[in-house]
Protein backbone atom coordinates (compact mmCIF):
# COMPACT_ATOMS: atom_id res chain seq x y z
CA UNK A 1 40.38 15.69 -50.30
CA UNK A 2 42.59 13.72 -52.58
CA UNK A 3 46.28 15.08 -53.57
CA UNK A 4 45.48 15.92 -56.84
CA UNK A 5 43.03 18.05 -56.41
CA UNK A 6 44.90 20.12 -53.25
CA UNK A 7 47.19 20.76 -55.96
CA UNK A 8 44.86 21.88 -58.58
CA UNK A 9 43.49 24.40 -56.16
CA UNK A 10 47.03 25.84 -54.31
CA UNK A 11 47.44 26.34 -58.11
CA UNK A 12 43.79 28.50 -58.64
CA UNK A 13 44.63 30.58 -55.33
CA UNK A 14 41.75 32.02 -55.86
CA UNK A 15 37.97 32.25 -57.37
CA UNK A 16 37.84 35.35 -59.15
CA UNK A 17 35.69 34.90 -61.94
CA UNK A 18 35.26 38.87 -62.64
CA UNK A 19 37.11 38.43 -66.04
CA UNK A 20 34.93 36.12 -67.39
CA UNK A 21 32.31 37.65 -69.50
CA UNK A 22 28.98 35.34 -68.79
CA UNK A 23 25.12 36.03 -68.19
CA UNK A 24 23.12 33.49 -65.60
CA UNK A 25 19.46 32.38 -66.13
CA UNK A 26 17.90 31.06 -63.10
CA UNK A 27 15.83 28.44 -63.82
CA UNK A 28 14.81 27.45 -59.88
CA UNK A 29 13.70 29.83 -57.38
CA UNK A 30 16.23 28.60 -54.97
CA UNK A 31 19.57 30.96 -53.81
CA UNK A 32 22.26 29.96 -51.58
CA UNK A 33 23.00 33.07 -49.17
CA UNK A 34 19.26 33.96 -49.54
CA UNK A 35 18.71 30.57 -47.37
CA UNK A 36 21.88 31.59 -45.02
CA UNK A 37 19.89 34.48 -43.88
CA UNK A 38 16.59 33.34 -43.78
CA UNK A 39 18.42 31.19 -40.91
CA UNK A 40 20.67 33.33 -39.37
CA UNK A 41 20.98 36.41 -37.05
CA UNK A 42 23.33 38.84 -36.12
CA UNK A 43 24.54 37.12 -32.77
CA UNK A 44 24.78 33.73 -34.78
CA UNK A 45 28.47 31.58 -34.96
CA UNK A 46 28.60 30.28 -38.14
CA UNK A 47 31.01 27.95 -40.14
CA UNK A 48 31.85 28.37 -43.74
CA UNK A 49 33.51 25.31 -45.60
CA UNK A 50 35.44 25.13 -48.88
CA UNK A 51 35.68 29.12 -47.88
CA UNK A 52 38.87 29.28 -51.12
CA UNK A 53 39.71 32.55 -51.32
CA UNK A 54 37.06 34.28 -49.47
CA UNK A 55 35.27 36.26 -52.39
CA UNK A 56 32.13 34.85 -51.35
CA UNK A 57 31.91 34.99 -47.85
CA UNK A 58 33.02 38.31 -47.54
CA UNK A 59 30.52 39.67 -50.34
CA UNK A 60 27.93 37.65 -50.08
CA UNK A 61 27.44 36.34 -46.49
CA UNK A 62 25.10 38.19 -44.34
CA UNK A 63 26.15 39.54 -40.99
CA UNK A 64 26.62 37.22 -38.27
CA UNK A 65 28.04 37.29 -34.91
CA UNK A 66 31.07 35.45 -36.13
CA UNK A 67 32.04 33.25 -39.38
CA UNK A 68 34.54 30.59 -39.03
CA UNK A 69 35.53 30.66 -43.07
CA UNK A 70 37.60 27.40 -43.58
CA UNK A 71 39.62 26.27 -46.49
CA UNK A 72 42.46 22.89 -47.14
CA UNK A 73 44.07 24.98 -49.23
CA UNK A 74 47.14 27.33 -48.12
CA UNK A 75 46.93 29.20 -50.96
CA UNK A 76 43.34 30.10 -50.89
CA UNK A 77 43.54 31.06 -47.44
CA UNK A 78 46.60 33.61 -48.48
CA UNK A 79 44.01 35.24 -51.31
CA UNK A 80 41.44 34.95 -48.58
CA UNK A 81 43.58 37.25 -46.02
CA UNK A 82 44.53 39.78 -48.52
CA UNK A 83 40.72 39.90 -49.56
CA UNK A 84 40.15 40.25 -46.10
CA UNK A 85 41.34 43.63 -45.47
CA UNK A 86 39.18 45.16 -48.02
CA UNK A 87 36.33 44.34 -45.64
CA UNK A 88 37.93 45.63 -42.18
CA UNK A 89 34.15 45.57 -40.79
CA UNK A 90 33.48 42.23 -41.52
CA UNK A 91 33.52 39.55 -38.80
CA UNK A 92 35.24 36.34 -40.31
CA UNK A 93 38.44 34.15 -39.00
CA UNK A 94 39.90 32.01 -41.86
CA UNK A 95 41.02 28.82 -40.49
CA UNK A 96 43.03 26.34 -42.42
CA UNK A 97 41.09 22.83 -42.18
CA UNK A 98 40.43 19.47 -43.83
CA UNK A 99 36.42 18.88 -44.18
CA UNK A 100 36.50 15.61 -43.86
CA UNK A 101 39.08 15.56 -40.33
CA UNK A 102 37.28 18.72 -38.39
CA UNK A 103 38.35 19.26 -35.08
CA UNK A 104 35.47 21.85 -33.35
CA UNK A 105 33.87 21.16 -29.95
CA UNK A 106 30.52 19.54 -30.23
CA UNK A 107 27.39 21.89 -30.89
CA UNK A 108 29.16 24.92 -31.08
CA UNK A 109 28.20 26.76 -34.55
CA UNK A 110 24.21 27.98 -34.93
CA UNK A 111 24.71 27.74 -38.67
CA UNK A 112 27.04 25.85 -40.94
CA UNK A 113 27.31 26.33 -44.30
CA UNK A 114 29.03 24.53 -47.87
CA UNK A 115 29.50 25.63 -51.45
CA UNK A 116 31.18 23.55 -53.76
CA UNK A 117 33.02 21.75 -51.29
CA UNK A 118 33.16 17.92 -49.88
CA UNK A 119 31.71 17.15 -46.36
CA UNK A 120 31.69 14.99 -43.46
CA UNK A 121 28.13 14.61 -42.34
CA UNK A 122 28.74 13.43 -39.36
CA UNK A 123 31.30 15.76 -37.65
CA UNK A 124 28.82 18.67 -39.11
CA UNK A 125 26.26 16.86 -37.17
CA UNK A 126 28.37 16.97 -34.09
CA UNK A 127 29.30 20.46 -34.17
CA UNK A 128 26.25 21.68 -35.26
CA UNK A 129 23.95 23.29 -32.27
CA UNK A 130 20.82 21.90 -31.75
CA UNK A 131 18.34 23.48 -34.13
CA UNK A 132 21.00 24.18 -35.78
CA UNK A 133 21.03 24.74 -39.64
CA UNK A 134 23.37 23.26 -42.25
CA UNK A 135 23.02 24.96 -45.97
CA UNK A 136 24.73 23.09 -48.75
CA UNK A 137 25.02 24.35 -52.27
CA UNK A 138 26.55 21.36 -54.76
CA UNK A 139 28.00 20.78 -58.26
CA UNK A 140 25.49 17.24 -59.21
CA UNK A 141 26.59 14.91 -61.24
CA UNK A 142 24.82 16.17 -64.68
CA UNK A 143 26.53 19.25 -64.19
CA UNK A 144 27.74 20.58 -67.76
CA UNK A 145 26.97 17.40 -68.64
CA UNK A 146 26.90 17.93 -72.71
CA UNK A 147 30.28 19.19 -72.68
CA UNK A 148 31.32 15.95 -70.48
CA UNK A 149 29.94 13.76 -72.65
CA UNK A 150 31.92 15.07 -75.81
CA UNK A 151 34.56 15.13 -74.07
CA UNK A 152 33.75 11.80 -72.36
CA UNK A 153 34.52 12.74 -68.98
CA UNK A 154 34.51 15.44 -66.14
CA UNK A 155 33.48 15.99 -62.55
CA UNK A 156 31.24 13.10 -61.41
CA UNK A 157 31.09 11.77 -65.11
CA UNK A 158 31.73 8.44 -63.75
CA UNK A 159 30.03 8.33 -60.05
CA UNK A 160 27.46 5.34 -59.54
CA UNK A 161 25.28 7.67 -57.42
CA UNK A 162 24.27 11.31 -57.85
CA UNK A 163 26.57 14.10 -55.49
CA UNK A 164 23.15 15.04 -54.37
CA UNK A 165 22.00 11.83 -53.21
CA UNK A 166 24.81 10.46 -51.50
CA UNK A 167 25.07 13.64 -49.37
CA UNK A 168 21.23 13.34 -48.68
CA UNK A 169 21.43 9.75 -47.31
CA UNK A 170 24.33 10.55 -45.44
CA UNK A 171 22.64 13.49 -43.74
CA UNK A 172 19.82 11.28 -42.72
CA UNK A 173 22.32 8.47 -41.14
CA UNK A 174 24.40 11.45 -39.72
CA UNK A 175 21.17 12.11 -37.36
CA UNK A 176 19.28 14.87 -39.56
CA UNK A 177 15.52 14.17 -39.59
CA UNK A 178 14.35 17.68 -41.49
CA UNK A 179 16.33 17.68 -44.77
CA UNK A 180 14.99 19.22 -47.41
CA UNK A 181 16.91 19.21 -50.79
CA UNK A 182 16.28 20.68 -54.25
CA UNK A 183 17.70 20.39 -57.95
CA UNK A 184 19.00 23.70 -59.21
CA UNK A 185 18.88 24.50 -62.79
CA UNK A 186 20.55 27.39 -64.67
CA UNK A 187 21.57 28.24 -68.09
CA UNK A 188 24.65 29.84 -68.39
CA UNK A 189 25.48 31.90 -71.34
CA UNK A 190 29.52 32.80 -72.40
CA UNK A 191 30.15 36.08 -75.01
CA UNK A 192 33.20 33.99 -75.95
CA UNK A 193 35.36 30.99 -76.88
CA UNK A 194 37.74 33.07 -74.61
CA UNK A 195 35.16 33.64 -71.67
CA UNK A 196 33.96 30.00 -71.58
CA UNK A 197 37.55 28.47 -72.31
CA UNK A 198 39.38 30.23 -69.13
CA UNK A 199 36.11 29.24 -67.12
CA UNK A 200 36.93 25.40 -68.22
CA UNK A 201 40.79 26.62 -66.79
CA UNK A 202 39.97 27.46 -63.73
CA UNK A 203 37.39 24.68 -62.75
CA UNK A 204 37.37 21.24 -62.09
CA UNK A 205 34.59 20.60 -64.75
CA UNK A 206 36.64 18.54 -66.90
CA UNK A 207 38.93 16.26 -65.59
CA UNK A 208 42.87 17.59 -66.88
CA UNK A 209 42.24 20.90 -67.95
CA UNK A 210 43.58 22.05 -64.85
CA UNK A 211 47.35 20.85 -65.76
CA UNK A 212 47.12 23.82 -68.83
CA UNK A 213 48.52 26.89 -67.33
CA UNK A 214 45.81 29.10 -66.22
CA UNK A 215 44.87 31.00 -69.13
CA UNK A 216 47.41 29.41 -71.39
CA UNK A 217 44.82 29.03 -74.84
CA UNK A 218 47.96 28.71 -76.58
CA UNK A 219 49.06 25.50 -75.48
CA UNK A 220 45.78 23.37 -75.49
CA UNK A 221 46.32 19.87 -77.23
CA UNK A 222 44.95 19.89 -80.67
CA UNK A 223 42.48 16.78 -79.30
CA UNK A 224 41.06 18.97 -76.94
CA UNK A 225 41.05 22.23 -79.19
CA UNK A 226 39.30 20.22 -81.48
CA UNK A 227 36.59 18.57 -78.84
CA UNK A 228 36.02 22.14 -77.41
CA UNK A 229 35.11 23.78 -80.36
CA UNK A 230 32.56 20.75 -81.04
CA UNK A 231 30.67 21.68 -78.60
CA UNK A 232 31.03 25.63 -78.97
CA UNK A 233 29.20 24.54 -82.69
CA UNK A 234 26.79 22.65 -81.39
CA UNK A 235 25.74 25.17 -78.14
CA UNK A 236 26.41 28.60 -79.40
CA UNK A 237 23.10 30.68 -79.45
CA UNK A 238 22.15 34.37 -80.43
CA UNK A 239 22.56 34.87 -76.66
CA UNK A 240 25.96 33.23 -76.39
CA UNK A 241 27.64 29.85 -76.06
CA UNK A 242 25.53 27.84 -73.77
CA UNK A 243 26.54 25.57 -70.56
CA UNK A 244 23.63 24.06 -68.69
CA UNK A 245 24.21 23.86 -65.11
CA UNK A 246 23.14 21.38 -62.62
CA UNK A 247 23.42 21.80 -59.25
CA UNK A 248 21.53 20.93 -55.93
CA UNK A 249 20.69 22.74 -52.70
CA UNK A 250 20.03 21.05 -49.31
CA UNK A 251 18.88 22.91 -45.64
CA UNK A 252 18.89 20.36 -42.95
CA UNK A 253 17.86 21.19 -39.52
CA UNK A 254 19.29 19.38 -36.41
């Protein structure tokens, strides 16, 4: 993970989006957890990288023998332990660990899983059981992409090769032979400028945003002001404003 963006998420500290007033349309038949427990059972070790602050794992994640929930940042893993012990029955250890350096004995988790996060496809190779399952969920490259282009960049605005792709290919030279991997499409709708402005805040979507103080509408340079509500003219619908989301899904088996 590079420096700058440790720092932009010990700043977050967490992923509580519960303020943010937004409807989802699913456009592919494809859910994250829903593939977790279609490949897990409840005597399975799994992994969780990229955990942040918990919120997910601890809602969302089926019950296992054991999660592993990992995170690089410090912060996140406070939120995550204070999250924690709303869920006293829940069987997860947060770890604090850098994706790309893991340090777990070989073949020792029946599941591992990623949201969001960077990998190493390698080392999850390694400590992956065989028969093992590894269940990625990814931001793509033409995420959001309208709003990157008017702003004229963002996440992945300038990668040569698609998020998707590169992880694919380095699955397959990792050692994986069954990988399948899907595009994910979803339209997501925000009632506000306010709901859609402190979701731009507390992502990595467009490349600086993160340096305005959480929440902080009051200090956004004009320039961006201005850019933002260009697009909020061009994408707001009877339904609300509109941000297309890209994203891709991947299950390989060892």
């Amino acid at each position: 993970m590079q420096e700058n963006e440790l720092k932009y998420y010990e700043k977050i500290g967490h992923w509580d989006f519960s303020n943010i007033k937004c409807k989802t349309e699913k456009l592919t038949n494809w859910d994250f957890y829903k593939k977790i427990r279609e490949n897990t059972t409840e005597k399975l070790l799994c992994l969780d990288l990229g955990t942040g602050g918990g919120e997910k794992v601890l809602e969302d994640y089926p019950n296992v023998g054991m999660i592993i929930a990992t995170d690089f940042s410090k912060e996140m893993l406070k939120t995550a332990m204070e999250n924690l012990k709303r869920y006293p029955e829940k069987r997860v250890k947060f770890v604090w660990m850098d994706n790309l350096n893991m340090t777990f004995p070989k073949e020792i988790f029946d599941l591992i899983s990623a949201r969001h996060t960077v990998i190493n496809a390698k080392q999850i190779y390694d400590c992956l059981a065989q028969n093992g399952a590894l269940i990625i969920e990814g931001v793509d490259k033409k995420d959001c992409w309208e709003i990157k282009e008017i702003f004229g960049r963002g996440q992945a605005y300038n990668d040569e090769i698609a998020i998707s792709e590169k992880d694919y290919l380095n699955l397959k030279e990792a050692g994986f032979t069954k990988i399948e991997k899907v595009e994910i499409l979803e339209n997501e709708y925000y009632e506000t400028e306010n709901d859609l402005m402190a979701l731009l805040l507390k992502t990595p979507i467009l490349d600086n945003f993160s340096e305005i103080k959480n929440d902080d509408f009051e200090h956004i340079p004009i320039i961006e002001k201005e850019l933002f509500d260009q697009y909020v003219e061009k994408y707001k619908t009877e339904k609300g404003i509109l941000l297309k989301r890209r994203l891709y899904g991947i299950v390989a088996i060892k």
